[in-house]
N, C-alpha and C. Protein backbone atom coordinates (compact mmCIF):
# COMPACT_ATOMS: atom_id res chain seq x y z
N UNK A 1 0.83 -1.19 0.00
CA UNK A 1 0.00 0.00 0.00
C UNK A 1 0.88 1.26 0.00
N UNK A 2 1.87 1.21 1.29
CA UNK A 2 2.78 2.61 0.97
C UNK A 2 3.78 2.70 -0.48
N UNK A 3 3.80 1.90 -1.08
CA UNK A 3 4.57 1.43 -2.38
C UNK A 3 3.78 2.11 -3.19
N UNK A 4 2.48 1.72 -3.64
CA UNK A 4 1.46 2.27 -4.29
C UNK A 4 1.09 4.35 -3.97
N UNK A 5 1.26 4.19 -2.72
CA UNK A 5 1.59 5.89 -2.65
C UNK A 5 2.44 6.70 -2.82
N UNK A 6 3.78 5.76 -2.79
CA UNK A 6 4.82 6.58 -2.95
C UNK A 6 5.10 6.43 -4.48
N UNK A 7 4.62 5.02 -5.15
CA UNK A 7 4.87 5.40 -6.72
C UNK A 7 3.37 6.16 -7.65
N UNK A 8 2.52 6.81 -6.84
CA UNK A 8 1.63 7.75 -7.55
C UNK A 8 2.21 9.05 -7.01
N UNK A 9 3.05 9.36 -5.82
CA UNK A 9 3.30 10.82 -5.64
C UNK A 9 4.79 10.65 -6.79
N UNK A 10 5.43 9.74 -7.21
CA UNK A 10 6.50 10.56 -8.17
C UNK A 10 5.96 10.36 -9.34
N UNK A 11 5.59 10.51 -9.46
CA UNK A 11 4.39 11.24 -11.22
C UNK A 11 4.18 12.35 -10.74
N UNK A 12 4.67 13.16 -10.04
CA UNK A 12 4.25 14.54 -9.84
C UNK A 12 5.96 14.99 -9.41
N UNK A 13 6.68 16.10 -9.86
CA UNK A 13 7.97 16.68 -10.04
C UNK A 13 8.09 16.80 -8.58
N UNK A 14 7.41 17.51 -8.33
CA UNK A 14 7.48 18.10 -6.83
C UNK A 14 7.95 17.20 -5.73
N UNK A 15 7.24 16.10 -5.80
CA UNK A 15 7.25 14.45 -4.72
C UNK A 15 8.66 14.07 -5.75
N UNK A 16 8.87 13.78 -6.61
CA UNK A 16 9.52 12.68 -7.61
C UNK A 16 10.84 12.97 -7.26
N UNK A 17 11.23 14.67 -7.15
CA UNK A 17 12.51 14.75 -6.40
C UNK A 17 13.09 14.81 -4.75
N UNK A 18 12.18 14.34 -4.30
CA UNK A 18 11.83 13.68 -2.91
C UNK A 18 11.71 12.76 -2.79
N UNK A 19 11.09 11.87 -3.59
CA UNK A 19 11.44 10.65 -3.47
C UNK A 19 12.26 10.00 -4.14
N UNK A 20 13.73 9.65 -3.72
CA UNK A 20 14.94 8.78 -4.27
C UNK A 20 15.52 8.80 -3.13
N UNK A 21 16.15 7.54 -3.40
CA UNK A 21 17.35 6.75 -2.78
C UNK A 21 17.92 7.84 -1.69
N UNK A 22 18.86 8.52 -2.60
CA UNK A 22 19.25 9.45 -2.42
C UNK A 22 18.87 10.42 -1.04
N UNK A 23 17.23 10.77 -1.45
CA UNK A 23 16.77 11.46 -0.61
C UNK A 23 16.39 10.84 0.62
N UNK A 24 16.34 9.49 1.19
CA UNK A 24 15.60 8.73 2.03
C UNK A 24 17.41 8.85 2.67
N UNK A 25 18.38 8.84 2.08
CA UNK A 25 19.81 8.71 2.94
C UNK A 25 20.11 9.71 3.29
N UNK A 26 19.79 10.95 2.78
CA UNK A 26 19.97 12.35 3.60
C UNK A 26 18.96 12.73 4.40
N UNK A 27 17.64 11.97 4.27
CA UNK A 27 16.64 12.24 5.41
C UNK A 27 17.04 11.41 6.98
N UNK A 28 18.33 10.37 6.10
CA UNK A 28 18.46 9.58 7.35
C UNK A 28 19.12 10.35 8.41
N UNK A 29 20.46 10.49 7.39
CA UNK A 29 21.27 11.65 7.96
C UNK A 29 21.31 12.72 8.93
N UNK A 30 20.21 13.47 7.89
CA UNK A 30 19.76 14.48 8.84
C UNK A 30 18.96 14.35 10.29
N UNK A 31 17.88 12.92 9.76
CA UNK A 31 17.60 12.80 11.59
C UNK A 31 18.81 12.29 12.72
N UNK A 32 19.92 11.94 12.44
CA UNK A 32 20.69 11.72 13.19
C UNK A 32 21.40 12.85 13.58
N UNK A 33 21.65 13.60 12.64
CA UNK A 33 22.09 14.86 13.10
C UNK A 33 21.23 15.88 13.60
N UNK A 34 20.00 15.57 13.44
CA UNK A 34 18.85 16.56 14.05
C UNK A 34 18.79 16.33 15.56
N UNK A 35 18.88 14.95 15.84
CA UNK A 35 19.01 14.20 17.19
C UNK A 35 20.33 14.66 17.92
N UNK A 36 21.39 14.92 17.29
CA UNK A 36 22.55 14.92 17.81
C UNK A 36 21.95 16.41 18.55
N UNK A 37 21.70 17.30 17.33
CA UNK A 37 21.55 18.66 17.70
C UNK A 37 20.53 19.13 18.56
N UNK A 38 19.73 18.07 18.74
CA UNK A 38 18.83 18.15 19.51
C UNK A 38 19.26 18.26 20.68
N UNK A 39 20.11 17.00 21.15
CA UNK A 39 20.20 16.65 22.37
C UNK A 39 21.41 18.08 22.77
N UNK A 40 22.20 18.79 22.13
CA UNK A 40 23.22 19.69 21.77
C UNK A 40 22.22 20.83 23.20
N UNK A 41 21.27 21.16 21.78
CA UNK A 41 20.93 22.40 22.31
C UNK A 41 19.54 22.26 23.39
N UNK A 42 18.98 21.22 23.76
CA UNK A 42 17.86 20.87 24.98
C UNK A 42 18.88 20.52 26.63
N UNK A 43 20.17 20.31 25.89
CA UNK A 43 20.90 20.18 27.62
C UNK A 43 21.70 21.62 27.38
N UNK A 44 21.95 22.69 26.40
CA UNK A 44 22.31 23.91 27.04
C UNK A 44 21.42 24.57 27.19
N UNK A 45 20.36 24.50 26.92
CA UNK A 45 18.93 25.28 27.87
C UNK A 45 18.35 25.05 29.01
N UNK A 46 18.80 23.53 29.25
CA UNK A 46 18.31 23.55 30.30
C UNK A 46 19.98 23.91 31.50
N UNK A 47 20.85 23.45 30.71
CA UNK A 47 22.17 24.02 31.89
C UNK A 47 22.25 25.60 31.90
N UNK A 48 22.00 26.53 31.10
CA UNK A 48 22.10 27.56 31.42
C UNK A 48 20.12 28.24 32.03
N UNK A 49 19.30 27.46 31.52
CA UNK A 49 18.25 27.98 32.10
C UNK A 49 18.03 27.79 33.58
N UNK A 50 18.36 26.38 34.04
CA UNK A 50 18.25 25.66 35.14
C UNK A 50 19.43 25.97 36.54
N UNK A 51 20.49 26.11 35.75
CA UNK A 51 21.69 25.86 36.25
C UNK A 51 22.42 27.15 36.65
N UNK A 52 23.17 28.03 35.49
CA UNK A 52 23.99 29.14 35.52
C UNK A 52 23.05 29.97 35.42
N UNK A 53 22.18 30.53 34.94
CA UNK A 53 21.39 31.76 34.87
C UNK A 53 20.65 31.51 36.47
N UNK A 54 20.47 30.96 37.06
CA UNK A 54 19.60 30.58 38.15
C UNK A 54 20.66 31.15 39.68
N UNK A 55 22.12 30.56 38.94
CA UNK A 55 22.85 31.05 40.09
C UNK A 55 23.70 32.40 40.04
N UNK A 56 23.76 32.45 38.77
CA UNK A 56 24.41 33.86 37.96
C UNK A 56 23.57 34.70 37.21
N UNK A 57 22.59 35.50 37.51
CA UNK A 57 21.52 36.02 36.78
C UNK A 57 21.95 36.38 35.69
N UNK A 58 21.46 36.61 34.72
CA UNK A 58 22.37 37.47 33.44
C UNK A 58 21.51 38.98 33.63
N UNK A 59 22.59 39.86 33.30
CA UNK A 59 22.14 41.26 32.60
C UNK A 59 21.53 41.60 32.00
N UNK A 60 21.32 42.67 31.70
CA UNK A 60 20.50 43.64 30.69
C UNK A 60 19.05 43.10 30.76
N UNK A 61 18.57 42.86 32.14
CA UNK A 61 16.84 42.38 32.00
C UNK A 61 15.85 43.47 32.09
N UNK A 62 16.37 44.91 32.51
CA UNK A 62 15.55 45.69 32.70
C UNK A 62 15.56 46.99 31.38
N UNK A 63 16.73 46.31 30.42
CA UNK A 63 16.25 47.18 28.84
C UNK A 63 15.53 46.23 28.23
N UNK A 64 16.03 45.00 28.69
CA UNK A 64 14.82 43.94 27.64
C UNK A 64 13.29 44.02 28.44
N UNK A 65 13.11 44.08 29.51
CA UNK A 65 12.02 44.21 30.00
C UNK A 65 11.08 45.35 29.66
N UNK A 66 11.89 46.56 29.63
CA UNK A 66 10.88 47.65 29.11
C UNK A 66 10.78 47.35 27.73
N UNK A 67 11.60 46.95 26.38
CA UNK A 67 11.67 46.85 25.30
C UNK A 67 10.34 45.53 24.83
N UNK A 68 10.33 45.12 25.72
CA UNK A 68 9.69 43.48 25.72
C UNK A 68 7.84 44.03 26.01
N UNK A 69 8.21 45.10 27.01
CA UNK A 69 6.61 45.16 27.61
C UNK A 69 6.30 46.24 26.55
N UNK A 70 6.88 47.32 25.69
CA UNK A 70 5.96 47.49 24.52
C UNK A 70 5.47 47.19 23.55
N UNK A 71 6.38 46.05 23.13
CA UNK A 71 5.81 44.96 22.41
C UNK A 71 4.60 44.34 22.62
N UNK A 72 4.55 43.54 23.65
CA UNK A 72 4.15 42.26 24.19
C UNK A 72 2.81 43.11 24.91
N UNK A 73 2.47 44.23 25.46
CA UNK A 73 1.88 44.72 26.15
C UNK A 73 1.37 44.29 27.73
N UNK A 74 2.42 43.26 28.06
CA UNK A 74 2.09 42.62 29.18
C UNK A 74 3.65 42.81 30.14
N UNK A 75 3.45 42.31 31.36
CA UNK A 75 4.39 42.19 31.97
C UNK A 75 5.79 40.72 31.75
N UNK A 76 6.99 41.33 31.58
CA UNK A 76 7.84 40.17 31.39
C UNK A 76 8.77 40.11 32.50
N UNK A 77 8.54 39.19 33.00
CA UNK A 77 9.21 38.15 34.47
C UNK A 77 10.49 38.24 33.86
N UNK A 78 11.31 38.02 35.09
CA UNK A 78 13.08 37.69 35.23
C UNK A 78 13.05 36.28 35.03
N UNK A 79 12.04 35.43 34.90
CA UNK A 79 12.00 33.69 34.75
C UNK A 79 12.20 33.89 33.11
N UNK A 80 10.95 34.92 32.93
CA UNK A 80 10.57 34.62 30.93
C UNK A 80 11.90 34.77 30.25
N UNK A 81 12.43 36.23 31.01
CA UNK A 81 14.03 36.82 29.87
C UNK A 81 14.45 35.48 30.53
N UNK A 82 14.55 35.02 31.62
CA UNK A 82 16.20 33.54 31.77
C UNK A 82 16.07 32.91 30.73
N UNK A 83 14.59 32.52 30.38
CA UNK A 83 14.35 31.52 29.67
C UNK A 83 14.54 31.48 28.13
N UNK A 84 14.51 32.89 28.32
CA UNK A 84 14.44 32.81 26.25
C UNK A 84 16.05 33.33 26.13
N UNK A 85 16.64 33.93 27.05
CA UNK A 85 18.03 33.94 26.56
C UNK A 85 18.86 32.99 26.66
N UNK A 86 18.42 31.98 27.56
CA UNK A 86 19.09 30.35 27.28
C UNK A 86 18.83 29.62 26.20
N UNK A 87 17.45 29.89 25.72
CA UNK A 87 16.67 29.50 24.21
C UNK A 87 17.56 30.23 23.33
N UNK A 88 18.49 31.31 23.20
CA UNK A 88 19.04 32.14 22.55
C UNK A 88 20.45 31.78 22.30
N UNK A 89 20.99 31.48 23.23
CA UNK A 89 22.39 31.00 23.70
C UNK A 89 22.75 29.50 23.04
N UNK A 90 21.61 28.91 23.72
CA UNK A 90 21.44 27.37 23.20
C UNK A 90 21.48 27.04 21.34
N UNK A 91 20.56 28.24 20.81
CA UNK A 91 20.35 27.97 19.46
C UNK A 91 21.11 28.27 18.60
N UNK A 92 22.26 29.41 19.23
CA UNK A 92 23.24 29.77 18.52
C UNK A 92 24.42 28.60 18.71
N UNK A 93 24.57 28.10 19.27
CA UNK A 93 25.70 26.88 19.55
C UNK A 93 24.92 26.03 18.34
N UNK A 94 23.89 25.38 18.53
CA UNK A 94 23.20 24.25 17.83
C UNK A 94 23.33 25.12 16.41
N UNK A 95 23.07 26.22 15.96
CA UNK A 95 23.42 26.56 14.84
C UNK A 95 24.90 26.01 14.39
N UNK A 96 25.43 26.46 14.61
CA UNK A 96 26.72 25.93 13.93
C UNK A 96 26.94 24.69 13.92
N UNK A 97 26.92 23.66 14.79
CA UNK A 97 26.61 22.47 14.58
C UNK A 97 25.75 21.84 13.90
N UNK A 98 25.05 21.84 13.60
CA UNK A 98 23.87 21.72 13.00
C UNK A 98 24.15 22.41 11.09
N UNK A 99 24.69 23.42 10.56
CA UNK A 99 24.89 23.79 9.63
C UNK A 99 26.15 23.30 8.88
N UNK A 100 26.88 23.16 10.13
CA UNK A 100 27.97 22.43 9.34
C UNK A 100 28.27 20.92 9.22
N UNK A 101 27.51 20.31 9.70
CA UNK A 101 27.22 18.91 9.91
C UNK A 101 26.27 18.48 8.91
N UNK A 102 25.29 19.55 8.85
CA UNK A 102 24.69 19.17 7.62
C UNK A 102 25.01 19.45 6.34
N UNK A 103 25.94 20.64 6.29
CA UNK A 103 26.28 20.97 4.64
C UNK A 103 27.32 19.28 4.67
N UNK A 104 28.56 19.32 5.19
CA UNK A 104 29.66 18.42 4.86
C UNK A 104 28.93 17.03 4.71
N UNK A 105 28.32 16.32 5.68
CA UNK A 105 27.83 15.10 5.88
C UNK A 105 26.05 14.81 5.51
N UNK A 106 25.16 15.25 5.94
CA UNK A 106 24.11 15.29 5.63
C UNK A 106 23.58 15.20 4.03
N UNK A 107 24.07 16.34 3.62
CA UNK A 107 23.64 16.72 2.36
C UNK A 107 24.84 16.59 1.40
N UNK A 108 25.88 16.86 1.64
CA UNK A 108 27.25 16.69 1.34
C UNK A 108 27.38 18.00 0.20
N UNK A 109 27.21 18.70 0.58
CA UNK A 109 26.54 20.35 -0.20
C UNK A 109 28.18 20.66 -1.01
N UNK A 110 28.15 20.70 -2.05
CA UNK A 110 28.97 21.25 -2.80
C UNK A 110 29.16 22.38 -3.25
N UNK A 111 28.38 23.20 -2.87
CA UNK A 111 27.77 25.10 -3.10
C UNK A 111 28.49 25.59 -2.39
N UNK A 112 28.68 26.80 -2.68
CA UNK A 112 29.84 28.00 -2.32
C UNK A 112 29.07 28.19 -0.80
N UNK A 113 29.78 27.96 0.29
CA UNK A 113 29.66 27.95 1.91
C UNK A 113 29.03 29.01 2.22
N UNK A 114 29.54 30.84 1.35
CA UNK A 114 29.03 31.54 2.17
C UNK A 114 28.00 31.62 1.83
N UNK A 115 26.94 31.67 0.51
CA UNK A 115 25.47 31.73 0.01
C UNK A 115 24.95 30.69 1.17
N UNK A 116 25.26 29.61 1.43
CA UNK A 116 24.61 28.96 2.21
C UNK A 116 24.66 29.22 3.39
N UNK A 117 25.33 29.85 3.62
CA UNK A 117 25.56 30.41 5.56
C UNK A 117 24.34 31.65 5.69
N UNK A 118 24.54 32.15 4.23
CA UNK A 118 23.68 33.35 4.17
C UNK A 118 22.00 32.89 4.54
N UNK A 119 21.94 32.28 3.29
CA UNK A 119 20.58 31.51 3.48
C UNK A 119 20.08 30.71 4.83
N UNK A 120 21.08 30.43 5.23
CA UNK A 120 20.88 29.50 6.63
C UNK A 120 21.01 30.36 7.30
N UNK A 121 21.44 31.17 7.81
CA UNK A 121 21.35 32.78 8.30
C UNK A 121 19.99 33.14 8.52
N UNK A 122 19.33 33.54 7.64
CA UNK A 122 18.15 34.09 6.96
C UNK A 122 17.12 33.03 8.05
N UNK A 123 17.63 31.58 7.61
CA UNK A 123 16.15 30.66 8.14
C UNK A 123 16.39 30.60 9.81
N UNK A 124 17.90 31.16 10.26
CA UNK A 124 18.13 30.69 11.67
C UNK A 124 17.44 31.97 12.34
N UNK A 125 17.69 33.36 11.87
CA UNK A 125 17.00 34.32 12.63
C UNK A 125 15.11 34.04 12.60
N UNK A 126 14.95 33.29 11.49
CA UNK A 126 13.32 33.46 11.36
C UNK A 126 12.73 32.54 12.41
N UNK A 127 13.66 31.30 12.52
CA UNK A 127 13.15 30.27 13.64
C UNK A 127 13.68 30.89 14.50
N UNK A 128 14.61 31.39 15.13
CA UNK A 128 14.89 31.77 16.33
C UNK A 128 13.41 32.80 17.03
N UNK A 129 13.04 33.66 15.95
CA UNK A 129 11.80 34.86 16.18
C UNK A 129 10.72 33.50 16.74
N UNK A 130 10.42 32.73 15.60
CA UNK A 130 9.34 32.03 15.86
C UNK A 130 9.31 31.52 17.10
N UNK A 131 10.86 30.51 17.41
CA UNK A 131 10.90 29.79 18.56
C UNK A 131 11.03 30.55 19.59
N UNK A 132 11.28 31.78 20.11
CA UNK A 132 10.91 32.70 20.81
C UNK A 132 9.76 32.74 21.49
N UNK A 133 9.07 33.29 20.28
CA UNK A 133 7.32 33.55 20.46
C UNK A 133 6.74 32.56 20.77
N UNK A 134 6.76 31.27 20.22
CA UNK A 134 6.10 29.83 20.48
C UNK A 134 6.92 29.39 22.57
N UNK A 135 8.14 29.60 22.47
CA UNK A 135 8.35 29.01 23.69
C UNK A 135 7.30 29.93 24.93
N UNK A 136 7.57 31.73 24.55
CA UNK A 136 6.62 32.70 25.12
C UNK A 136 5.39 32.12 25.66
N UNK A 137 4.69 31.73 24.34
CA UNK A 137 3.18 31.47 24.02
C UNK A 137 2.77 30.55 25.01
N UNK A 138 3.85 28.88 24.83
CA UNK A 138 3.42 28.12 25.50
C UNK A 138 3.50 28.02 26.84
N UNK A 139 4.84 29.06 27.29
CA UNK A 139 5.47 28.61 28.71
C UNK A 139 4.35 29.69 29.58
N UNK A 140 4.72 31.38 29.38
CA UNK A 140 3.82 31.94 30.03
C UNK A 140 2.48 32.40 29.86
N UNK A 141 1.72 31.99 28.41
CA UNK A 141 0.12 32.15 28.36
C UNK A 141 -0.18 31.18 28.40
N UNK A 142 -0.04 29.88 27.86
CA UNK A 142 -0.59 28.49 28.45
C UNK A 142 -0.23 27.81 29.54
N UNK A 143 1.15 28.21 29.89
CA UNK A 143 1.37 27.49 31.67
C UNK A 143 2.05 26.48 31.64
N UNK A 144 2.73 25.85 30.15
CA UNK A 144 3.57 24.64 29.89
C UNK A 144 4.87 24.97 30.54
N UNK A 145 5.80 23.89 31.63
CA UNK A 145 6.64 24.15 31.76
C UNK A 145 8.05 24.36 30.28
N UNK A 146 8.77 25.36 30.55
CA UNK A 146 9.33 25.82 29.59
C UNK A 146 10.31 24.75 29.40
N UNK A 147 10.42 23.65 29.67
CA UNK A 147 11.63 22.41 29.59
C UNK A 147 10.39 21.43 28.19
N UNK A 148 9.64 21.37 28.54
CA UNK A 148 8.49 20.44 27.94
C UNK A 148 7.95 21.57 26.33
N UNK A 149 7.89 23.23 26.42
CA UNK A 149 7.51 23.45 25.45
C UNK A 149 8.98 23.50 24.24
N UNK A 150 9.92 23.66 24.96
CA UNK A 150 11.03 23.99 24.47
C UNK A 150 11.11 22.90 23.59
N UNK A 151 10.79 21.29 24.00
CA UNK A 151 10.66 20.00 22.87
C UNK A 151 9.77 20.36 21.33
N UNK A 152 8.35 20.81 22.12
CA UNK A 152 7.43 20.51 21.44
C UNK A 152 7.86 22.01 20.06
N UNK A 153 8.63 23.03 20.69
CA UNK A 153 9.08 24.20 19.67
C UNK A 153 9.77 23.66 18.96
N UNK A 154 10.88 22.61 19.12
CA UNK A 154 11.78 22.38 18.38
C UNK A 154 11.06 21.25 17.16
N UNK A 155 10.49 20.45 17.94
CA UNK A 155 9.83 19.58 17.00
C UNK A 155 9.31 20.69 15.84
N UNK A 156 8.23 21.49 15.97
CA UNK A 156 7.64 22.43 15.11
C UNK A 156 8.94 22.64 14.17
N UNK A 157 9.96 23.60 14.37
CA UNK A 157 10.80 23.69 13.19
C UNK A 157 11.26 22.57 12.41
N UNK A 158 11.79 21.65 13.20
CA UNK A 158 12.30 20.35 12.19
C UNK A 158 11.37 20.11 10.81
N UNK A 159 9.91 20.26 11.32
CA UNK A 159 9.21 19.63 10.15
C UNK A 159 9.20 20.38 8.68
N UNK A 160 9.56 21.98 8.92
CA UNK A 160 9.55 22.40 7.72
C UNK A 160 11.25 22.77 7.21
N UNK A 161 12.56 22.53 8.30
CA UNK A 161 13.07 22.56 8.19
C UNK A 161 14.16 21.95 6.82
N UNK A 162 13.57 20.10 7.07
CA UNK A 162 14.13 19.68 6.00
C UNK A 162 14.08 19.93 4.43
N UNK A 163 12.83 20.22 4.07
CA UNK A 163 12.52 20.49 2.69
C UNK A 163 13.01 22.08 3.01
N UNK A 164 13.17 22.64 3.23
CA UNK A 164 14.08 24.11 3.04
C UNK A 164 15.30 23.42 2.92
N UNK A 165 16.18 23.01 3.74
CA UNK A 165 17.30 22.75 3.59
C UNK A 165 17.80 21.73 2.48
N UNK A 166 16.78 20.31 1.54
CA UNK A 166 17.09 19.94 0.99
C UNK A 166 16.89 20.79 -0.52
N UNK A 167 16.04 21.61 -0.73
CA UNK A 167 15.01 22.51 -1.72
C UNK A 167 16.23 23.83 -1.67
N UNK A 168 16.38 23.94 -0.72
CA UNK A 168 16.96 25.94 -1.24
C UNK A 168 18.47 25.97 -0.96
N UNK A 169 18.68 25.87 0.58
CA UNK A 169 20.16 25.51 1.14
C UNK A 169 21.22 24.79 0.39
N UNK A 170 20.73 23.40 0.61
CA UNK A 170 21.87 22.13 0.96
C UNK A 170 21.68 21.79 -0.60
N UNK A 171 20.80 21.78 -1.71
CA UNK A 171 20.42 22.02 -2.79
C UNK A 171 21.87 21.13 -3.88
């Protein structure tokens, strides 16, 4: 039955270069390295959310706090900034791991490094905004502890992640 679906979606261009060999070994790839990076950047959020920010506050909470509450129009806690600047800290480490693990090995990208840093650039600030707002959303308007939404954020990017990165990026 899945045979039969997967050979009516490549009669269509779109699926047809998605589905090969090829593509099922860099999807492998990449979940191993998605996992790696996973596990990368969910234990420096929680060591600097849990751990060092808890015993070493970080700075600058009361320009982000006023900057945050005209935005946001609500009040932002010294918990919310710990939390999203460990989400911040964390994603920038997992960036680079994660980009360069996937151009060399993943995808095995033969394209000029800096267009792709650029482009991956481009998609890391847009998820970073998103995963921001989504960790926000879930931790202090729905009440999810921020260890548990921080999974369910990351999951969210992965899914549209790969077809960007196999489609535009890693290409």
């Amino acid at each position: 039955m899945i045979e039969k679906i997967i050979n009516r979606l490549k009669k269509y261009k779109v699926f047809s270069d998605m589905l090969t060999p090829e593509t099922f070994s860099q999807m492998r790839r990449y979940v191993i390295t998605g996992f790696s990076g996973f596990a990368i950047e969910y234990f420096l959020f929680n060591i600097f959310n849990e751990l060092i920010f808890v015993k070493f506050p970080p700075g600058g909470y009361t320009p982000a706090k006023t900057i945050a509450e005209k935005f946001i129009n609500d009040s932002f806690e010294r918990t919310t900034y710990r939390y999203l600047l460990a989400n911040a800290i964390a994603y920038v480490v997992a960036f680079w791991y994660n980009f360069l693990l996937n151009r060399f090995w993943s995808f095995k990208s033969k394209v000029n490094i800096f267009k792709q840093l650029k482009q991956y650039s481009a998609l890391f600030i847009f998820n970073l905004i998103i995963a921001s707002v989504l960790l926000y959303l879930l931790s202090d308007k729905i009440g999810i502890m921020p260890k548990i939404s921080k999974i369910l954020v990351m999951g969210m990017l992965v899914c549209w992640n790969f077809v960007l990165y196999k489609k535009v990026i890693y290409k």
